[in-house]
Protein backbone atom coordinates (compact mmCIF):
# COMPACT_ATOMS: atom_id res chain seq x y z
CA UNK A 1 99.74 106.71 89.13
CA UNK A 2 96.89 107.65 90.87
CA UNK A 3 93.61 105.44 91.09
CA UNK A 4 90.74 107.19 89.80
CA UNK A 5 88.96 109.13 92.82
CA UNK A 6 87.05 112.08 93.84
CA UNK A 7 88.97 112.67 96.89
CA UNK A 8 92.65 113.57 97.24
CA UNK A 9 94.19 111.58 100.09
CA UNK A 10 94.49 115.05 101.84
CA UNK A 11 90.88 115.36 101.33
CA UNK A 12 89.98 112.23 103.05
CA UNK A 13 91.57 112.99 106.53
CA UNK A 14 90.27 116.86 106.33
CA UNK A 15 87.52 116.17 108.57
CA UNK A 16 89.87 115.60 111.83
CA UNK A 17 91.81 118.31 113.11
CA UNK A 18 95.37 118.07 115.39
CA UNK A 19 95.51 119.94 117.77
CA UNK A 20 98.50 121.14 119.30
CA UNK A 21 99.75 119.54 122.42
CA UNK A 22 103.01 121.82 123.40
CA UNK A 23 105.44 123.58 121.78
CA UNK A 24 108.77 124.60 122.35
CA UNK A 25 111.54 127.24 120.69
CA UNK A 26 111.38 129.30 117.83
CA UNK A 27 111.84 128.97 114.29
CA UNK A 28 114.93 130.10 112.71
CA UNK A 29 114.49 133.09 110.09
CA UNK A 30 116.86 130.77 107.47
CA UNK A 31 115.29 127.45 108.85
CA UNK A 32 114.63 125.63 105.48
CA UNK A 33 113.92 122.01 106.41
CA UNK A 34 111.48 120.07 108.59
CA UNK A 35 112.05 116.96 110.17
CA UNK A 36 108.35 115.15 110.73
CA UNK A 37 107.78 112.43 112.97
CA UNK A 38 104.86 111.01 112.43
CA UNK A 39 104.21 107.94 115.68
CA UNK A 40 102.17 105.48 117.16
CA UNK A 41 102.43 103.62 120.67
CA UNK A 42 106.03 103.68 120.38
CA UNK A 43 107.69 105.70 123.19
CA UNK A 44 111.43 103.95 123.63
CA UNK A 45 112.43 104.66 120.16
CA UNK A 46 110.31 107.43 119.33
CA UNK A 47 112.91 109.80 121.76
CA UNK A 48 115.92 108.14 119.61
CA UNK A 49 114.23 109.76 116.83
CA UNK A 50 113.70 112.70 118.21
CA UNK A 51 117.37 112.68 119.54
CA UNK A 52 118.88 111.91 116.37
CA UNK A 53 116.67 114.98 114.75
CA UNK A 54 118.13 117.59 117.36
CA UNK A 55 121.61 115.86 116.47
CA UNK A 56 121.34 117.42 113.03
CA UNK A 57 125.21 119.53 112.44
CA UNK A 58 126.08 121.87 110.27
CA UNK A 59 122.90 123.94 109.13
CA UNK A 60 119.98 126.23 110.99
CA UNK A 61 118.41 124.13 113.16
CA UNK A 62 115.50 122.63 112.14
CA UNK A 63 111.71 122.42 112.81
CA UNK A 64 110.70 119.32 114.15
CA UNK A 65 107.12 118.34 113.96
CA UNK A 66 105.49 115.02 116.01
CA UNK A 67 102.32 113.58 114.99
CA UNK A 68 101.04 111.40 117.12
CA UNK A 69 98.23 108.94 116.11
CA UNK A 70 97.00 107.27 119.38
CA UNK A 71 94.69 110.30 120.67
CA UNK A 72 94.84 111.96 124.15
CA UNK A 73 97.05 110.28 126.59
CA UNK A 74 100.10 110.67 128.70
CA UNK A 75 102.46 110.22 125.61
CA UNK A 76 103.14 113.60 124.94
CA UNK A 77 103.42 114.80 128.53
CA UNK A 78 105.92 112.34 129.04
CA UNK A 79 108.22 112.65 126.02
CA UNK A 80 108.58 116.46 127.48
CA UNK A 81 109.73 115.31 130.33
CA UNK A 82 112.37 113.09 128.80
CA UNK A 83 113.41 115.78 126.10
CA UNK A 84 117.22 117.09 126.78
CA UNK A 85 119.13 119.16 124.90
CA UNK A 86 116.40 121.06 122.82
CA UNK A 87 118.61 124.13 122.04
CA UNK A 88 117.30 126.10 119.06
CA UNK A 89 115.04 123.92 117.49
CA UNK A 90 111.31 124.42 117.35
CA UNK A 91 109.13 121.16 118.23
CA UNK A 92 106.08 121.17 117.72
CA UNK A 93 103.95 117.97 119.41
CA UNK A 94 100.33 117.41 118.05
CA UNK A 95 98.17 114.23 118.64
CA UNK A 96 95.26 113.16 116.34
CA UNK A 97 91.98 112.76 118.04
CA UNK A 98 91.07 109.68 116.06
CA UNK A 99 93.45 107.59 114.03
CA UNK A 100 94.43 108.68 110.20
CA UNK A 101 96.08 105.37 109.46
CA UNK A 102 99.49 105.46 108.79
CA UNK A 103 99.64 106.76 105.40
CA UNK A 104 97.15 109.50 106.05
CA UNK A 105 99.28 110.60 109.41
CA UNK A 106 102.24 111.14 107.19
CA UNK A 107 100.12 113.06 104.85
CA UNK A 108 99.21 115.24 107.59
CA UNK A 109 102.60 115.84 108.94
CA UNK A 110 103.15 117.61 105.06
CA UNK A 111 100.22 119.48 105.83
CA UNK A 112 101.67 120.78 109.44
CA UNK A 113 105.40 121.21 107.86
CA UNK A 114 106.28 125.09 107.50
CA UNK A 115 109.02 125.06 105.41
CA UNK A 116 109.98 124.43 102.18
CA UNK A 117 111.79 120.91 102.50
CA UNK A 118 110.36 118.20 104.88
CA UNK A 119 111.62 114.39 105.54
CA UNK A 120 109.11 111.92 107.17
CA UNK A 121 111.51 110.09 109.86
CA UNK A 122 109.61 107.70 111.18
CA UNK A 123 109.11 106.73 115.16
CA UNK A 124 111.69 103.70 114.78
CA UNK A 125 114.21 105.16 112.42
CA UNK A 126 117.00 107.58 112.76
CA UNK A 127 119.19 110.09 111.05
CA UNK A 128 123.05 110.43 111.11
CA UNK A 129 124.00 114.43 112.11
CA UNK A 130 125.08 115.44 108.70
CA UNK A 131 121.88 113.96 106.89
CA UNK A 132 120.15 117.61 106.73
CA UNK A 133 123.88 119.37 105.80
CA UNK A 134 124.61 117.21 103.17
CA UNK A 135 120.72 116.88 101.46
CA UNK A 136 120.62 120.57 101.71
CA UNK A 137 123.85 120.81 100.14
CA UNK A 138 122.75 118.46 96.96
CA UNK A 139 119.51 120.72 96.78
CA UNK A 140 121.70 123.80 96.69
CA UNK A 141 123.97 121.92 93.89
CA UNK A 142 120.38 120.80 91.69
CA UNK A 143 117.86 123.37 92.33
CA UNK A 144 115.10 121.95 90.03
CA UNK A 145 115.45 118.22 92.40
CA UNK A 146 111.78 118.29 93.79
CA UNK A 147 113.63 114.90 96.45
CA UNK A 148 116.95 113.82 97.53
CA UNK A 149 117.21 110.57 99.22
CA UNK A 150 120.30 108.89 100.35
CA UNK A 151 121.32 105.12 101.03
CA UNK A 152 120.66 103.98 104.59
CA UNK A 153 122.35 101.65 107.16
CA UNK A 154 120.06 99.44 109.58
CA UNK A 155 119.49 99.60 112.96
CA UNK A 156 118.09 96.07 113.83
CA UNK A 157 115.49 95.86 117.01
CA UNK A 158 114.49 92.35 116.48
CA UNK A 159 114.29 90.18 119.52
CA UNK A 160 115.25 86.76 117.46
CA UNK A 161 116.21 88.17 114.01
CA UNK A 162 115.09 85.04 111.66
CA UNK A 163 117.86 83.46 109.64
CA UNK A 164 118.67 84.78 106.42
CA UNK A 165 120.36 82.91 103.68
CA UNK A 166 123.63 83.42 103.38
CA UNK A 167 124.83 84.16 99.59
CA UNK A 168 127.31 82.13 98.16
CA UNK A 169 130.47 82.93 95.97
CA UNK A 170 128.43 83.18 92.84
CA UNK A 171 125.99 85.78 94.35
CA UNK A 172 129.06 87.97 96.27
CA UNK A 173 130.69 87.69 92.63
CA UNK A 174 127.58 89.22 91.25
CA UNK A 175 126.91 91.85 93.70
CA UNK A 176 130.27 93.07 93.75
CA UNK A 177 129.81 93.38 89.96
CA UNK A 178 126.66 94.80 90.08
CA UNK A 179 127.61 97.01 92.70
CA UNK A 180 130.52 98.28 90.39
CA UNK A 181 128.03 98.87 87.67
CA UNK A 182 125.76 100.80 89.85
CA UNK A 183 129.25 102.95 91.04
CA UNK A 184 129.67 104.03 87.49
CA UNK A 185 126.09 105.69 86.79
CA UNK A 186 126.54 108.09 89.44
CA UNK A 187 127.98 111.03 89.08
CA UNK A 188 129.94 113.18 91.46
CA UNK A 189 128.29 110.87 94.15
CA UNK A 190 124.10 111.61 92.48
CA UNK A 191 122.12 109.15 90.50
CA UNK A 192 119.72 111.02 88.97
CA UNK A 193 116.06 108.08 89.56
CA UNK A 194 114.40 107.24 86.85
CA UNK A 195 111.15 105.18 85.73
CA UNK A 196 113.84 102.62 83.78
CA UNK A 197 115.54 101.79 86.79
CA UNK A 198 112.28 102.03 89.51
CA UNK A 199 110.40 99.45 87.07
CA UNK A 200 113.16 96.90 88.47
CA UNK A 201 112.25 97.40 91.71
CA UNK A 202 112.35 99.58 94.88
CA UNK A 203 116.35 99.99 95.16
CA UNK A 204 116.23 103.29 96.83
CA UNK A 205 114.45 101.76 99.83
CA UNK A 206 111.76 103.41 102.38
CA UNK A 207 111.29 107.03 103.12
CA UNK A 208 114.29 107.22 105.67
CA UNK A 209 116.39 110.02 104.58
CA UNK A 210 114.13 111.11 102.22
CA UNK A 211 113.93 114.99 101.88
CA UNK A 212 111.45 116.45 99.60
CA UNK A 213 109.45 119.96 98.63
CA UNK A 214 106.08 120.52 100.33
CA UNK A 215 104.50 122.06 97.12
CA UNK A 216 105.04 119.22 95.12
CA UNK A 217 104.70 116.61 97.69
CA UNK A 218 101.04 118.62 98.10
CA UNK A 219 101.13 118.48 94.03
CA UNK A 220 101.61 114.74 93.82
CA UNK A 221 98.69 114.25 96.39
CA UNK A 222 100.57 113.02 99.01
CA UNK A 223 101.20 109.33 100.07
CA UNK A 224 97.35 107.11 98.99
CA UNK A 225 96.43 104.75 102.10
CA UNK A 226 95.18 102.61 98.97
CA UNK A 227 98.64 101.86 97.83
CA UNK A 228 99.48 100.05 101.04
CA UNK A 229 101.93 98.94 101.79
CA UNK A 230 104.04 100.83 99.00
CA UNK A 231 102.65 104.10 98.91
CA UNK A 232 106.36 105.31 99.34
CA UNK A 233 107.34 103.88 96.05
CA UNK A 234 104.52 104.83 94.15
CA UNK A 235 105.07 108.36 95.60
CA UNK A 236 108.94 108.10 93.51
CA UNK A 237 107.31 106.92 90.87
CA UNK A 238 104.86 109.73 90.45
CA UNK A 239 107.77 112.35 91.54
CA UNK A 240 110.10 110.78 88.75
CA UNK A 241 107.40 111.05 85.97
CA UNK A 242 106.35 114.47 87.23
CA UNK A 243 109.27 116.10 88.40
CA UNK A 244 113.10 115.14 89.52
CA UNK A 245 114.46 112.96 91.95
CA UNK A 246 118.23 112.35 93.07
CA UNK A 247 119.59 109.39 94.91
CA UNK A 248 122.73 110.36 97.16
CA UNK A 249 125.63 107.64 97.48
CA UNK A 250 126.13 108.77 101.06
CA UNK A 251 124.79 106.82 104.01
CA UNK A 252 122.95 109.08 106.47
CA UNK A 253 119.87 107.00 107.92
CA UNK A 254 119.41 104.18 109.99
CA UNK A 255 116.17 102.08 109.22
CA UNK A 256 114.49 100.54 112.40
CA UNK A 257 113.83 97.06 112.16
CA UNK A 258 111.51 95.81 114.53
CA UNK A 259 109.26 93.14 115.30
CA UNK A 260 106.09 94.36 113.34
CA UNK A 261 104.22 93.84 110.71
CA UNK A 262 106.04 95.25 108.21
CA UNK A 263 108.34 92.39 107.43
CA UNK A 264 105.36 90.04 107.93
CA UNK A 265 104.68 87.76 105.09
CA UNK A 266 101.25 88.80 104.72
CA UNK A 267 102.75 92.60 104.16
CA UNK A 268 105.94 91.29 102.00
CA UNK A 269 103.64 89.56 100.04
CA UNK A 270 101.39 92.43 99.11
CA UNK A 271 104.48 94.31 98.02
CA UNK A 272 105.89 92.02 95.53
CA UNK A 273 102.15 92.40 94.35
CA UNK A 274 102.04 96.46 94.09
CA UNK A 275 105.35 96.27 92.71
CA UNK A 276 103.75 94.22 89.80
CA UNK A 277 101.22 96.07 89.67
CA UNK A 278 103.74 99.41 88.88
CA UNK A 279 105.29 97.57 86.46
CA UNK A 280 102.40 96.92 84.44
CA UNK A 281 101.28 100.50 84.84
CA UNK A 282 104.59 101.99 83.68
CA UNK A 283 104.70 99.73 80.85
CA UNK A 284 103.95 101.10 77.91
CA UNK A 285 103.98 104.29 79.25
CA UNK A 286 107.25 105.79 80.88
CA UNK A 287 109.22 102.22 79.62
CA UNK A 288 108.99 100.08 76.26
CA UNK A 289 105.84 97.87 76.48
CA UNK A 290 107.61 94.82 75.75
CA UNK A 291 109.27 95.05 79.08
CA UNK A 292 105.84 93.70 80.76
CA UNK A 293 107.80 90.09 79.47
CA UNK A 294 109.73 90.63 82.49
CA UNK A 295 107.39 91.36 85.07
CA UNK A 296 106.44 87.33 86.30
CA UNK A 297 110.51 86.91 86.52
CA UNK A 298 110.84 89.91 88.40
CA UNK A 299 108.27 89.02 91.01
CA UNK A 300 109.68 85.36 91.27
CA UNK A 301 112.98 87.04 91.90
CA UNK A 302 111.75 88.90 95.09
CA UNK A 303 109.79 86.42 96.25
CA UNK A 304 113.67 85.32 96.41
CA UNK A 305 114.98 88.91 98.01
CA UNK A 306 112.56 88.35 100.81
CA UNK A 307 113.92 85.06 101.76
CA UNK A 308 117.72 86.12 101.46
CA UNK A 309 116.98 89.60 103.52
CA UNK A 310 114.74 89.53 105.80
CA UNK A 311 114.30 85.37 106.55
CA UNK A 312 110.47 85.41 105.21
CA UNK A 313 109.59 82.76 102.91
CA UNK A 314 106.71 83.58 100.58
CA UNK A 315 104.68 81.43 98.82
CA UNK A 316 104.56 82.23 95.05
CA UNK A 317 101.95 80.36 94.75
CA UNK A 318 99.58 82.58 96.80
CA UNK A 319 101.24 85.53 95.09
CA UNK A 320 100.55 84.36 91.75
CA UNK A 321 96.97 83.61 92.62
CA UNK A 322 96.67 87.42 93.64
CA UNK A 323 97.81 88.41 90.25
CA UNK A 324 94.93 87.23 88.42
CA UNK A 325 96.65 83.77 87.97
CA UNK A 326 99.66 84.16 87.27
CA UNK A 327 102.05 81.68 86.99
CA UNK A 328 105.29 82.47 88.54
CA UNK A 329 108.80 81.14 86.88
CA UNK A 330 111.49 79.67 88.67
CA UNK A 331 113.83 82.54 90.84
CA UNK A 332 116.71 83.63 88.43
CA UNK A 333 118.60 86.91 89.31
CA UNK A 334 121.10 85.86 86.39
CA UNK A 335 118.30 86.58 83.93
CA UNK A 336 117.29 89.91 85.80
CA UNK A 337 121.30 91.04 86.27
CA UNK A 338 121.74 90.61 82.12
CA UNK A 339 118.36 92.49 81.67
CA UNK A 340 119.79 95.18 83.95
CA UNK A 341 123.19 94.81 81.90
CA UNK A 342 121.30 94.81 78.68
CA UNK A 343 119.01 98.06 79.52
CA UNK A 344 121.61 100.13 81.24
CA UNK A 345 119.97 100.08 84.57
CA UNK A 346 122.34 99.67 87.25
């Protein structure tokens, strides 16, 4: 899934060096995991992170790595200050002297990790204590998984949350069913993620709780700054084509919601784009060409999403314009729920 290019995204931020800030503890001899926090002027919610890291039960404690992209500062002396309850955890606090974006930051928190397994928890997110115990656990149960990544809650920040849509008897109908559907592909609590079910969208969500292998995170090339804003879910879909990845029905990570730009219209917008822009790619390829049929409904449809989740209205207009002209049909999640129904994709 990869553009074309003579650098690797690890390539491209090889020229600037972290440097080591502090450090504190040792590494465990059976430590297997690394919890990365990659940040950037956020201080407040940065130290839940870090909290909710050292909360980890159940398993060797494990090595926490902060990346922080703002340069030199006071940050770092200050988040030592405020750090309680360290116990036998290793943290390790590097700052970039210039700015790798925030794509290329996460790629170099890989590059710092030490250990075979590594989550990316970013500086507004958090994870539950047993997220690490039970991940490990699932790794343990399917040792050729190259990820594991489990449902998450939300934690919302927002000073005036925007009004969402509220769904109507016909739409909780639906979703129960759906949900019921979705109940029955899993098995003993694991969903094994495929391209089928990724070409109808992102349904496993960001990187929170997402615990992967360094090799083949290095293998894959890492998240590509050029895929913004869903270099996440093109890095599933390359680790789904390439390898194995497992989708655990427990929740065990809070995503931040905040008022950013990541719910912005501007950035929602360019996602319903990328995601067509998957679609296209994986038709043909890892599904039936004919499904391409589906990709304009599909893109109407969360142009819909966005307005029922997160209160941003998009203009499919706009969108469509972006696509080379395409012209967008009407919303309708009945046609994508019996094309789900129809393809076994729940």
């Amino acid at each position: 899934m990869n553009a074309i290019n003579t650098l690797s995204p690890f390539d491209t931020i090889s020229h600037v060096k972290s440097e080591l800030v502090w450090e504190s503890g040792r590494a465990g001899s059976s430590t297997r995991a690394t919890i990365a926090i990659p940040t950037y002027k956020r201080f407040d919610t940065l130290l839940e992170a870090i909290a909710s890291a050292l909360a980890q039960t159940g398993v060797e404690p494990p090595d926490i790595v902060i990346v922080d992209n703002e340069g030199h500062g006071d940050k770092p002396a200050a988040v030592w200050e405020r750090l309680e309850k360290v116990g036998d955890c290793r943290i390790r606090y590097f700052v970039n002297p210039q700015n790798l974006g925030m794509f290329g930051n996460w790629n170099r928190c890989i590059q710092l990790s030490e250990t075979p397994w590594l989550t990316i928890l970013n500086d507004d997110d958090l994870l539950r204590p047993q997220f690490l115990k039970r991940s490990l656990l699932l790794t343990d149960r399917l040792p050729k998984a190259d990820g594991v990544i489990c449902r998450k809650g939300t934690k919302d920040r927002r000073a005036f949350p925007p009004i969402t849509t509220q769904p109507g008897f016909r739409q909780r109908l639906n979703g129960a069913i759906g949900k019921a559907l979705g109940g029955m592909a899993f098995r003993k609590g694991v969903l094994k993620v495929d391209a089928r079910r990724l070409f109808f969208g992102n349904f496993i969500g960001n990187g929170a709780g997402f615990l992967f292998r360094k090799e083949t995170a290095i293998k894959l090339g890492g998240y590509d700054p050029k895929e913004w804003p869903a270099a996440d879910f093109f890095f599933y879909v390359r680790m789904v084509l390439e390898g194995e990845l497992f989708l655990l029905d427990e929740e065990l990570a809070d995503v931040g919601l905040g008022d950013n730009e990541s719910l912005s219209p501007e950035v929602l917008s360019h996602f319903v784009e990328q995601l067509h822009h998957i679609r296209m790619k994986l038709a043909g390829n890892a599904v039936p060409a004919r499904w391409s049929a589906m990709a304009p409904q599909l893109a109407a449809n969360h142009i819909l999403y966005a307005a029922r989740a997160w209160g941003v209205r998009l203009d499919p207009g706009v969108i469509g314009e972006a696509l080379g002209g395409l012209n967008l049909p009407p919303p309708n999640p009945r046609r994508e729920y019996i094309w789900r129904l129809l393809h076994g994709t729940f």
